[in-house]
PDB file of N, CA and C in Angstrom:
ATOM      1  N   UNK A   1       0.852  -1.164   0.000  1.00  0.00           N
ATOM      2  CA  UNK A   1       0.000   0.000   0.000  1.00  0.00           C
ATOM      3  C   UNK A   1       0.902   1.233   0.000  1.00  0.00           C
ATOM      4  N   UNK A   2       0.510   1.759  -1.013  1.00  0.00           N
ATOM      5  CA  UNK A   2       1.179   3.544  -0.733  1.00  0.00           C
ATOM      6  C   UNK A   2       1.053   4.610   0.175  1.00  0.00           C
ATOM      7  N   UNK A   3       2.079   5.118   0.537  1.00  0.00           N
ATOM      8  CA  UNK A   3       1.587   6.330   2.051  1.00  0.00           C
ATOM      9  C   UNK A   3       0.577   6.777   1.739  1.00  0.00           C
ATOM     10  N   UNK A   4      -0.157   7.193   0.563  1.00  0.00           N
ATOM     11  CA  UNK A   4      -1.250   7.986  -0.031  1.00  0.00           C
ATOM     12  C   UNK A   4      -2.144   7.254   0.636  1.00  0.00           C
ATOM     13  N   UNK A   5      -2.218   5.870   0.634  1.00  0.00           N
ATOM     14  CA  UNK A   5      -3.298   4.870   0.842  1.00  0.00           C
ATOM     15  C   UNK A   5      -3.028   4.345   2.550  1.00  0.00           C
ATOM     16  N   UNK A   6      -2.029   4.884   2.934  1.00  0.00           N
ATOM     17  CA  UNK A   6      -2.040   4.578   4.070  1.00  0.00           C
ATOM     18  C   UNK A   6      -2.510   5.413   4.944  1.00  0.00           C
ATOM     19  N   UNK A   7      -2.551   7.127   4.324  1.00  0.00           N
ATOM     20  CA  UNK A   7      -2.417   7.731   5.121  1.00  0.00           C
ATOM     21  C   UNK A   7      -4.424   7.733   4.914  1.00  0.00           C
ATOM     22  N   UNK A   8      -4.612   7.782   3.665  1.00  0.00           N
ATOM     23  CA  UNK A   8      -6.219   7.455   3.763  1.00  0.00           C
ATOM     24  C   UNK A   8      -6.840   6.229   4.611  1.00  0.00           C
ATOM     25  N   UNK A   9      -6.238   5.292   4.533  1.00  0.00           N
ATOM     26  CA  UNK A   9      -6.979   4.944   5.591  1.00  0.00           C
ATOM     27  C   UNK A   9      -6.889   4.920   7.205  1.00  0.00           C
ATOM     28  N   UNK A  10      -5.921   5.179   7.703  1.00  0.00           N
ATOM     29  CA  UNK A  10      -5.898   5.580   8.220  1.00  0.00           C
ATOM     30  C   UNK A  10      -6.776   6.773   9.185  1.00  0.00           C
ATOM     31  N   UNK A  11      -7.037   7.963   8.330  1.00  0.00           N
ATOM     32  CA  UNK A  11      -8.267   8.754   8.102  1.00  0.00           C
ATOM     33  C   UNK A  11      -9.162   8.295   8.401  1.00  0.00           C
ATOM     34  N   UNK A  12      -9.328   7.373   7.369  1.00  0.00           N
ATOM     35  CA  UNK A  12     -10.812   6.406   7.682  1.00  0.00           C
ATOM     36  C   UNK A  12     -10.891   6.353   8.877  1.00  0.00           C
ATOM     37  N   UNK A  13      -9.763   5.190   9.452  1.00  0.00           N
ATOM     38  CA  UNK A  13     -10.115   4.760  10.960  1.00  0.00           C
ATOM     39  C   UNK A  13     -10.645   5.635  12.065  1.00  0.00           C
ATOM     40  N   UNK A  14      -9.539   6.882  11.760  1.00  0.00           N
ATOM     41  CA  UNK A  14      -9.982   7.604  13.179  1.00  0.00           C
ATOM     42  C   UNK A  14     -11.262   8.851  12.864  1.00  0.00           C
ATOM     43  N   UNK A  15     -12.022   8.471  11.944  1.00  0.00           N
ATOM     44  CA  UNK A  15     -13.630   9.389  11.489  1.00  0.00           C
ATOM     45  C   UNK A  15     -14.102   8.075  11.796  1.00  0.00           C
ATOM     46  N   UNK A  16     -13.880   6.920  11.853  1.00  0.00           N
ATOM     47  CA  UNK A  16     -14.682   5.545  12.179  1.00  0.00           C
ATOM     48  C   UNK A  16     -14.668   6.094  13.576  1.00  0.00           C
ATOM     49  N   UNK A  17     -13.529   5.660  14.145  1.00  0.00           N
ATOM     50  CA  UNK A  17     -13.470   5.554  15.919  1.00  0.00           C
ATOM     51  C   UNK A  17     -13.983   6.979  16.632  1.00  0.00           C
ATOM     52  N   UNK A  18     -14.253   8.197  15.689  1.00  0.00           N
ATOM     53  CA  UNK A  18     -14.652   9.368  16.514  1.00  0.00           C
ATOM     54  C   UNK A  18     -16.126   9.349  16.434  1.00  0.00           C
ATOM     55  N   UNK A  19     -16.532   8.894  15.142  1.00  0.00           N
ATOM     56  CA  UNK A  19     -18.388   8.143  14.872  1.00  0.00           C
ATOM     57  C   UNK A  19     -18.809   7.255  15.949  1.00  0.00           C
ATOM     58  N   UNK A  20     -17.969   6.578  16.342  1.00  0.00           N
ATOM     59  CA  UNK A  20     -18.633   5.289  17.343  1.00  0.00           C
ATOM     60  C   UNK A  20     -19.205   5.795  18.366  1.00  0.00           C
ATOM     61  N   UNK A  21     -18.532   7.494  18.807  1.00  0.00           N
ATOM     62  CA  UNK A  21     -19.130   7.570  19.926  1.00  0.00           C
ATOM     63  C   UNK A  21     -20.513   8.597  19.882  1.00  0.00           C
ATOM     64  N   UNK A  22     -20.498   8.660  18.794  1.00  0.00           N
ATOM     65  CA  UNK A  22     -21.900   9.600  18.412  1.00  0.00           C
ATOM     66  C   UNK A  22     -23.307   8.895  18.342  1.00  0.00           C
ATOM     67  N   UNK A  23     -24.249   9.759  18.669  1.00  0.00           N
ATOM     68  CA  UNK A  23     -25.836   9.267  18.640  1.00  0.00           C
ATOM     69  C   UNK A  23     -26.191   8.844  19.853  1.00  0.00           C
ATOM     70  N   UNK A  24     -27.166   7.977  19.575  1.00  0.00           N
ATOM     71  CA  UNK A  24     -27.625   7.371  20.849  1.00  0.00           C
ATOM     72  C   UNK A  24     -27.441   6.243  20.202  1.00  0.00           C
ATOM     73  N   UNK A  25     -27.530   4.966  21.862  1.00  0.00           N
ATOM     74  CA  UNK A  25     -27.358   3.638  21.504  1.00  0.00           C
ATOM     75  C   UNK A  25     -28.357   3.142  20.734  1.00  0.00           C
ATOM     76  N   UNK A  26     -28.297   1.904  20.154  1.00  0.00           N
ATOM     77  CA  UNK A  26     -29.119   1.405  19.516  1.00  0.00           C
ATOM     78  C   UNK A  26     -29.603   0.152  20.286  1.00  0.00           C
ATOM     79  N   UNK A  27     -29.801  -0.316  21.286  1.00  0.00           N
ATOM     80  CA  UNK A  27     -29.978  -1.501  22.415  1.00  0.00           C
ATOM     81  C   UNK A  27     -31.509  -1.520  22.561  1.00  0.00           C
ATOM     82  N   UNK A  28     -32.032  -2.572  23.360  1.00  0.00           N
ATOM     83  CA  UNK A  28     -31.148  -4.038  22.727  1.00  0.00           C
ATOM     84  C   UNK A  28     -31.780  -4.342  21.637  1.00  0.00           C
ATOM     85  N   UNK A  29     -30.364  -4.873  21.485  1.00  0.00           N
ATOM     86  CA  UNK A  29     -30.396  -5.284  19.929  1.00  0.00           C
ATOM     87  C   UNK A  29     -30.597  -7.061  20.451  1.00  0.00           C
ATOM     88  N   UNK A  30     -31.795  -7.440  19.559  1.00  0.00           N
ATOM     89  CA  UNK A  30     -32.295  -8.834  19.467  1.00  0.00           C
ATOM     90  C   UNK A  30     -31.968  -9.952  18.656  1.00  0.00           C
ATOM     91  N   UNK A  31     -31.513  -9.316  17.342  1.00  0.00           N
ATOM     92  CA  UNK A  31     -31.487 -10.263  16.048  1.00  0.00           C
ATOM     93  C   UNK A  31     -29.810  -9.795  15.575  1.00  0.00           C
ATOM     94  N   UNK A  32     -29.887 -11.222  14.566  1.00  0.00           N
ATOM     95  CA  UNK A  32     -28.303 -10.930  14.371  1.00  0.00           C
ATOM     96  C   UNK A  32     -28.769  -9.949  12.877  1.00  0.00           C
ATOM     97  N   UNK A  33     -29.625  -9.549  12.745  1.00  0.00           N
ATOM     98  CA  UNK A  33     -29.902  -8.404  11.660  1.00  0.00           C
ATOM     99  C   UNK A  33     -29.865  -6.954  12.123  1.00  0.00           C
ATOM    100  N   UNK A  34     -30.672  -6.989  13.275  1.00  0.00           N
ATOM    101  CA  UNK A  34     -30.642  -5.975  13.742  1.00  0.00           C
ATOM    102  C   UNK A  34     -29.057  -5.911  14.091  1.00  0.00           C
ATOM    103  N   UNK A  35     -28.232  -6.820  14.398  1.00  0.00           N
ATOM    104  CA  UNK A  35     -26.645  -6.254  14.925  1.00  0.00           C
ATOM    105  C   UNK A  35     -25.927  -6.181  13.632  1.00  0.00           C
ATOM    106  N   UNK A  36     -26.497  -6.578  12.769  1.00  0.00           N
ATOM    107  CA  UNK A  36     -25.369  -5.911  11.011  1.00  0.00           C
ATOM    108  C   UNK A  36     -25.864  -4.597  10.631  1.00  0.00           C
ATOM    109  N   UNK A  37     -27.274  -4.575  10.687  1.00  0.00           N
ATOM    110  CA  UNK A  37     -27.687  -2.880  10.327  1.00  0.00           C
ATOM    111  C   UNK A  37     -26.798  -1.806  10.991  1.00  0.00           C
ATOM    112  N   UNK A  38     -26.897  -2.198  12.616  1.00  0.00           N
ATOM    113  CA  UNK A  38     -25.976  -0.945  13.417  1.00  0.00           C
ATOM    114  C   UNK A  38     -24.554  -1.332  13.325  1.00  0.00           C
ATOM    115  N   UNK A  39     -24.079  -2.628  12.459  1.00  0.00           N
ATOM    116  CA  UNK A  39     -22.558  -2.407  12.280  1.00  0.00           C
ATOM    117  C   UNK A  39     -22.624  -1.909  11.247  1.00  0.00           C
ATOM    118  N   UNK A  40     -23.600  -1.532   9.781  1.00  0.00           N
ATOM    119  CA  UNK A  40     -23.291  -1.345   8.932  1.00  0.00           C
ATOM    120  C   UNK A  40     -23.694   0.263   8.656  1.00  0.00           C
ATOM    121  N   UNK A  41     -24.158   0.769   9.652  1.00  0.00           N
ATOM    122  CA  UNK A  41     -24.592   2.162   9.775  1.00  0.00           C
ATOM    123  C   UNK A  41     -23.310   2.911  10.759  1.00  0.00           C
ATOM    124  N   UNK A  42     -22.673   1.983  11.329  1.00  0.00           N
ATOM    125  CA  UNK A  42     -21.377   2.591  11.977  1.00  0.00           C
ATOM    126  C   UNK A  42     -20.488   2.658  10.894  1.00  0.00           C
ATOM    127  N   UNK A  43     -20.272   1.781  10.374  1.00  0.00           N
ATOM    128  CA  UNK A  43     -18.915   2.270   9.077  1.00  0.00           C
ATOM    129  C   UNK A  43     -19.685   2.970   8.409  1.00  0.00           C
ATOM    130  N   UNK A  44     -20.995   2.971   7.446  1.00  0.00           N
ATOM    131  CA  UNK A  44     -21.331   4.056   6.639  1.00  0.00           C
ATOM    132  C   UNK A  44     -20.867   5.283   7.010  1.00  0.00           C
ATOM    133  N   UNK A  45     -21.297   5.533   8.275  1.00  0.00           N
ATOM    134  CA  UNK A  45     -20.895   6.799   8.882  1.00  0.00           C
ATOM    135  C   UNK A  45     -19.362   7.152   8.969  1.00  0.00           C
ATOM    136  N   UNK A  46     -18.742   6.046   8.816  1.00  0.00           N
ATOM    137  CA  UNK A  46     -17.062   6.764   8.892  1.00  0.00           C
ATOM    138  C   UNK A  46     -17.045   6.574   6.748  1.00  0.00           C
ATOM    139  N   UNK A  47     -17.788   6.714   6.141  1.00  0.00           N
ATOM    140  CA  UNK A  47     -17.904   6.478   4.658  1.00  0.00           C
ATOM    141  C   UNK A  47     -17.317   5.268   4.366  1.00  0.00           C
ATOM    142  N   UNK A  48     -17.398   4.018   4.941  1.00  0.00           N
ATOM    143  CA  UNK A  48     -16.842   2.814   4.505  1.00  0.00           C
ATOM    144  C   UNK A  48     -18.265   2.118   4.384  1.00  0.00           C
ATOM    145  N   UNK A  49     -18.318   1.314   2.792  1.00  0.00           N
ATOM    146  CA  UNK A  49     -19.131   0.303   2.394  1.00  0.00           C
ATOM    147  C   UNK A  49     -18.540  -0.803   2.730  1.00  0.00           C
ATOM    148  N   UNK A  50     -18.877  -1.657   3.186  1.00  0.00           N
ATOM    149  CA  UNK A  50     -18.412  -3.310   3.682  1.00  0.00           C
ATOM    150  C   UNK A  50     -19.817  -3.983   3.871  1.00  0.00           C
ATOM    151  N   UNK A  51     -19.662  -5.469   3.319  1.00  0.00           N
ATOM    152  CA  UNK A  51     -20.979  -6.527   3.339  1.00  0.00           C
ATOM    153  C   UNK A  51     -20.642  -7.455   4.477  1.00  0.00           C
ATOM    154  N   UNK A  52     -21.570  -7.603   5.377  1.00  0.00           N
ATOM    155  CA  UNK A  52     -21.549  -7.952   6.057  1.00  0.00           C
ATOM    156  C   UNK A  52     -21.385  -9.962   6.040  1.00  0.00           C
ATOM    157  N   UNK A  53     -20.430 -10.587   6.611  1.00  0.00           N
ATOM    158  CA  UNK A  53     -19.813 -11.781   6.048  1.00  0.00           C
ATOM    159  C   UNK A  53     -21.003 -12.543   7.414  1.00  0.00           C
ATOM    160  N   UNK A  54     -20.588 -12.301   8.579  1.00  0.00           N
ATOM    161  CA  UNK A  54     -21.456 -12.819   9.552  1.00  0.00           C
ATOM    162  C   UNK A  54     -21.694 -12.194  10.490  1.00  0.00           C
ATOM    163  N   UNK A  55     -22.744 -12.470  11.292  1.00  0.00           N
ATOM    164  CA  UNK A  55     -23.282 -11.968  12.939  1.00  0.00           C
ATOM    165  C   UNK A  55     -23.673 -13.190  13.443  1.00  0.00           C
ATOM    166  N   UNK A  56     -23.295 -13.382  14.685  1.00  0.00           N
ATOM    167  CA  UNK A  56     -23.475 -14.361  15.940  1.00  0.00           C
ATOM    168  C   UNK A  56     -23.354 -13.644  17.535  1.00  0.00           C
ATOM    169  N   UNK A  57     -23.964 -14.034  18.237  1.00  0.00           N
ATOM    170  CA  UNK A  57     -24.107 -13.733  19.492  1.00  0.00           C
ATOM    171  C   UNK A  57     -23.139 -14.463  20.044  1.00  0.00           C
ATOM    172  N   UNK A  58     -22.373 -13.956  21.041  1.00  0.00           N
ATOM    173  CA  UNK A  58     -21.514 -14.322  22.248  1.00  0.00           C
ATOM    174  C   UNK A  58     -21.433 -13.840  23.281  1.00  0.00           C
ATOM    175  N   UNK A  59     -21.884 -14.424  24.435  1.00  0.00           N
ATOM    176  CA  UNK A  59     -22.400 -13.815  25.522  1.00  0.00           C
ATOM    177  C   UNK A  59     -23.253 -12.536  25.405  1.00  0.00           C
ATOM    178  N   UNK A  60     -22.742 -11.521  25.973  1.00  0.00           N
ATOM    179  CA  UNK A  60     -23.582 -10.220  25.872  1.00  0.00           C
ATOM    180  C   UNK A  60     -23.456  -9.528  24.805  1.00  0.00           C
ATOM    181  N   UNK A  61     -22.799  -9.735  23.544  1.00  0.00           N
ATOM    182  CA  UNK A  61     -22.575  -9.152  22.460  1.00  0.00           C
ATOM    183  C   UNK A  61     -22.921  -9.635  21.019  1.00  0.00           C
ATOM    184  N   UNK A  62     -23.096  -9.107  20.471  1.00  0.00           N
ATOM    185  CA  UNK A  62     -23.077  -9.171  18.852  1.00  0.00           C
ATOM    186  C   UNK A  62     -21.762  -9.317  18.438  1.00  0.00           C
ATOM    187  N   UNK A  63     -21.460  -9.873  17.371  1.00  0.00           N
ATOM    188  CA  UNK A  63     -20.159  -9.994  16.790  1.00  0.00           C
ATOM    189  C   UNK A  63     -20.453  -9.891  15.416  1.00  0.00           C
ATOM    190  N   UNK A  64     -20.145  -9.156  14.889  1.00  0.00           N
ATOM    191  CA  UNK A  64     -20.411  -8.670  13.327  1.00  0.00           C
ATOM    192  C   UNK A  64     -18.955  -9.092  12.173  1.00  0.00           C
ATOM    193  N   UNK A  65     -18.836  -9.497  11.485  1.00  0.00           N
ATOM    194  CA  UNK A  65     -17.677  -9.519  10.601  1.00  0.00           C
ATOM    195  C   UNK A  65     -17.908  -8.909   9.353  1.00  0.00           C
ATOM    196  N   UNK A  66     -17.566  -8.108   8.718  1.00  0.00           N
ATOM    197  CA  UNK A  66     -17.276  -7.461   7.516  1.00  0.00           C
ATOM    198  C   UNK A  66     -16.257  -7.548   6.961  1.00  0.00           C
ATOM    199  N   UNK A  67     -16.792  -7.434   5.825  1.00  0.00           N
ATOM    200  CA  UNK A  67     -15.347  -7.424   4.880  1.00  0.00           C
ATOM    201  C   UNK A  67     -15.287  -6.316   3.620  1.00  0.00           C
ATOM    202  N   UNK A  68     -14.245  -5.451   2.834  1.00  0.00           N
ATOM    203  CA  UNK A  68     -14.252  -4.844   2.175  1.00  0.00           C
ATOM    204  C   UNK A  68     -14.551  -5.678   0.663  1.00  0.00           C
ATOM    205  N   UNK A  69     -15.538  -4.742  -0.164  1.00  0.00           N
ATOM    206  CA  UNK A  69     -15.543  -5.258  -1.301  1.00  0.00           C
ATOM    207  C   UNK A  69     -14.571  -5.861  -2.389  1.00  0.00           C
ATOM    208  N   UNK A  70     -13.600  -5.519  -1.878  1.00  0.00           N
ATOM    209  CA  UNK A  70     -12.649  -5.318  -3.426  1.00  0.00           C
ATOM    210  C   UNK A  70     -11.392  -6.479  -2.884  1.00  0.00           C
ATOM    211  N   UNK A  71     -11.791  -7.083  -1.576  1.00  0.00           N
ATOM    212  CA  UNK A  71     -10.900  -8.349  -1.645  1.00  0.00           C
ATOM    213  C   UNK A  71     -11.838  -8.728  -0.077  1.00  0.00           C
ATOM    214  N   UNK A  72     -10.932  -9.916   0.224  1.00  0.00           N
ATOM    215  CA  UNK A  72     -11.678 -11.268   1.436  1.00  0.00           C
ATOM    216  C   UNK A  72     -11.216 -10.900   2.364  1.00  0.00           C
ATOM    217  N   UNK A  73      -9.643 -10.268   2.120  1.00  0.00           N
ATOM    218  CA  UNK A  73      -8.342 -10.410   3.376  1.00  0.00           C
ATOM    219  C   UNK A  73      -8.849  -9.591   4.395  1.00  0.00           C
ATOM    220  N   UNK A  74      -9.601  -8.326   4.071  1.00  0.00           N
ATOM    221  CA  UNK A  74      -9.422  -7.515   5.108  1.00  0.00           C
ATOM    222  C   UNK A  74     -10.745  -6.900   5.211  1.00  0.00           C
ATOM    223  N   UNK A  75     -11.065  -6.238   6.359  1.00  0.00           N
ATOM    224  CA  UNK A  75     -12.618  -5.562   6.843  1.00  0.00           C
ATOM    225  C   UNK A  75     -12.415  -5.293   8.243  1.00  0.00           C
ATOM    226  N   UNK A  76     -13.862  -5.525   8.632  1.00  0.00           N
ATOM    227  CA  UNK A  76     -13.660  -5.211  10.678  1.00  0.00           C
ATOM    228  C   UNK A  76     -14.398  -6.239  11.246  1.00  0.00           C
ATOM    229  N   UNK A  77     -14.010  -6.470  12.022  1.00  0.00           N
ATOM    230  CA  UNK A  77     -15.052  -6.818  13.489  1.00  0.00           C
ATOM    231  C   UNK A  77     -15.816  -5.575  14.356  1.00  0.00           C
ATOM    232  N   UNK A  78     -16.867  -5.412  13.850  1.00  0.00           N
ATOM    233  CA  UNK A  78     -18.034  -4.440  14.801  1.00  0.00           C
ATOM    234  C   UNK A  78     -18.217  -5.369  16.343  1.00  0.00           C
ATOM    235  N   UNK A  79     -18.181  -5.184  17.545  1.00  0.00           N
ATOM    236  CA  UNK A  79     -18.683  -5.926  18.735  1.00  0.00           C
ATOM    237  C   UNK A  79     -19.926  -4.811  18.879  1.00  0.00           C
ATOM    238  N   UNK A  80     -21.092  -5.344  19.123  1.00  0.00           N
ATOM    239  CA  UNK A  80     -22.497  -4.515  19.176  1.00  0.00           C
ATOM    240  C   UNK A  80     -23.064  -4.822  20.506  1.00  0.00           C
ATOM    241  N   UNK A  81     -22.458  -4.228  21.453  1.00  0.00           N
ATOM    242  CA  UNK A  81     -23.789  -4.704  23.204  1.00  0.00           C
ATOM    243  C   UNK A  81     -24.942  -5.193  22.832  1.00  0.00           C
ATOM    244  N   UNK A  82     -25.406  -6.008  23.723  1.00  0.00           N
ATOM    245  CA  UNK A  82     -26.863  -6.278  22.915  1.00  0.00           C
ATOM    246  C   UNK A  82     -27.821  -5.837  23.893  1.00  0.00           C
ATOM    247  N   UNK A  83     -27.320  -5.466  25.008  1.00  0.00           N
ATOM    248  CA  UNK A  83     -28.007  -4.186  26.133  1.00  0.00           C
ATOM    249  C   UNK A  83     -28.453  -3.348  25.521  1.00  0.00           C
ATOM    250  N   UNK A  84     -27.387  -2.498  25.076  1.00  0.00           N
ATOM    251  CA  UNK A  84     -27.154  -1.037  25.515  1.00  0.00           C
ATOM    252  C   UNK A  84     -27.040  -0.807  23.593  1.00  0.00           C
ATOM    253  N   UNK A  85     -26.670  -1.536  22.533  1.00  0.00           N
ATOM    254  CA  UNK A  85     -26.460  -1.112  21.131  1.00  0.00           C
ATOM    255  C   UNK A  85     -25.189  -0.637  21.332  1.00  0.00           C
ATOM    256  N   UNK A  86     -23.818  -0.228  21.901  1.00  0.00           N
ATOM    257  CA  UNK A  86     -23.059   0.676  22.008  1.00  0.00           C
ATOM    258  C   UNK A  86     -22.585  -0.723  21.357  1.00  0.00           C
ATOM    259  N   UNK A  87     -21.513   0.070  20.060  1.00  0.00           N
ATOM    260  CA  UNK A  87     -20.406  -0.551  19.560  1.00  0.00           C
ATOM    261  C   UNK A  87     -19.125   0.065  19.187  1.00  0.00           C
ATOM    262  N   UNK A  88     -18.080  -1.235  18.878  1.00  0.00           N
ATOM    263  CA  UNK A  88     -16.772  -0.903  19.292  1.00  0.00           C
ATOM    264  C   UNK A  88     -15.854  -1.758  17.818  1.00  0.00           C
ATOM    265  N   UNK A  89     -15.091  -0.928  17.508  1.00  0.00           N
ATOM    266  CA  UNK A  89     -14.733  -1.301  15.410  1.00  0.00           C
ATOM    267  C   UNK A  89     -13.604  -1.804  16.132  1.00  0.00           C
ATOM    268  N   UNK A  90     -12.948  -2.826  15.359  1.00  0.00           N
ATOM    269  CA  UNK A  90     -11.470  -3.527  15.427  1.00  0.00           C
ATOM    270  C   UNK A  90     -11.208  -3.658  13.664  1.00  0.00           C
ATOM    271  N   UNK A  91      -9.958  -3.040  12.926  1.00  0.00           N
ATOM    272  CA  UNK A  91      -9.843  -3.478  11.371  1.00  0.00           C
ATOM    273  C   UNK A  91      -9.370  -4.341  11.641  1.00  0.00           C
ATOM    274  N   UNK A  92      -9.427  -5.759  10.708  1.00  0.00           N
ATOM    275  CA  UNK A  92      -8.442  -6.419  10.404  1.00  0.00           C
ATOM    276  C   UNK A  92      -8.142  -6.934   9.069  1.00  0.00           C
ATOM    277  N   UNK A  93      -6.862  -7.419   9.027  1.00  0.00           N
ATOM    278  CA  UNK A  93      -6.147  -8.496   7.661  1.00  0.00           C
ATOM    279  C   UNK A  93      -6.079  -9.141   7.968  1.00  0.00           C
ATOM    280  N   UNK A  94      -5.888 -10.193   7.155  1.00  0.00           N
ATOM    281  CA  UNK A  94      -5.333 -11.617   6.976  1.00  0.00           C
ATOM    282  C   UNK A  94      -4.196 -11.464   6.207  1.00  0.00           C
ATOM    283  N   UNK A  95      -3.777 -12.668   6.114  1.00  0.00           N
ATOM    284  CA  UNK A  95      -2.377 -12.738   4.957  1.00  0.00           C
ATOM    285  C   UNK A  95      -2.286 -14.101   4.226  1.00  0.00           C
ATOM    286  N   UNK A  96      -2.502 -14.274   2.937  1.00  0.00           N
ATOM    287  CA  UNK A  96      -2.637 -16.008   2.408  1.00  0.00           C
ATOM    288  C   UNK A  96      -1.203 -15.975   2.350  1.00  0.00           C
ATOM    289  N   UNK A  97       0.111 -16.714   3.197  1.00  0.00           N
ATOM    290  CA  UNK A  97       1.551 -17.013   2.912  1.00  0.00           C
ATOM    291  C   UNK A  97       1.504 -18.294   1.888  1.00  0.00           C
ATOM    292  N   UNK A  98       0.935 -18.727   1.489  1.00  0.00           N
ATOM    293  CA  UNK A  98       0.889 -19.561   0.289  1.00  0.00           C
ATOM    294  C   UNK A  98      -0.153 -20.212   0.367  1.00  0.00           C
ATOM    295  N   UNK A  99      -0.552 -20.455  -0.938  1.00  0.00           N
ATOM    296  CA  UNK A  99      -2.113 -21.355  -1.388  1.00  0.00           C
ATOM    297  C   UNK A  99      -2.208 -22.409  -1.176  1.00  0.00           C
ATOM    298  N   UNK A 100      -3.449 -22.829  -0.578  1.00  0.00           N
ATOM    299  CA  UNK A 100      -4.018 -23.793  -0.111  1.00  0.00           C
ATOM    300  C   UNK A 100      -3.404 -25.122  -0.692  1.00  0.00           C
ATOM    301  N   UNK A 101      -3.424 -26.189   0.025  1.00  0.00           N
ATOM    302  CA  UNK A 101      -3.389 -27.591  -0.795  1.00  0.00           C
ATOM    303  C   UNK A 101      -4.417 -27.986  -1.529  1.00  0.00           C
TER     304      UNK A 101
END
């Protein structure tokens, strides 16, 4: 990735992480639909499109996985309270070090 692209996303992240704390909660959240809408209305809001790969409940939370359109490797983990709606972005990558057998 180029500094250009680093330094954009970058950007991204921290208009993501200053969004998270805006609005009111969205709680409780019941369905694993209802916990992709408010992960997918939290990145909209930092201007990131990502499709949502899965949602599952774990303990008191939502767990959302996204991924960016334009490859598999990389997206976020949204964690969504299922109290309170308050959520919390983690980016991540992967890395394929060589292809599958």
């Amino acid at each position: 990735m180029s500094i250009r692209g680093q330094f954009l996303a970058a950007a991204a992240l921290v208009a993501l992480l200053a969004g998270c704390g805006r609005g009111e909660p969205s709680g409780p959240v019941r369905t694993p639909m209802q916990a992709s809408e408010i992960a997918q209305r939290t990145l909209r809001s930092a201007g990131l499109d990502e499709e949502v790969v899965d949602a599952r409940r774990q303990g008191g939370a939502w767990i959302v996985i996204t991924r960016w359109r334009e490859t598999s490797a990389a997206g976020h983990l949204v964690t969504v309270d299922a109290r309170s709606g308050k959520v919390s972005v983690v980016r991540y990558r992967s890395v394929l070090l060589s292809e599958p057998p």
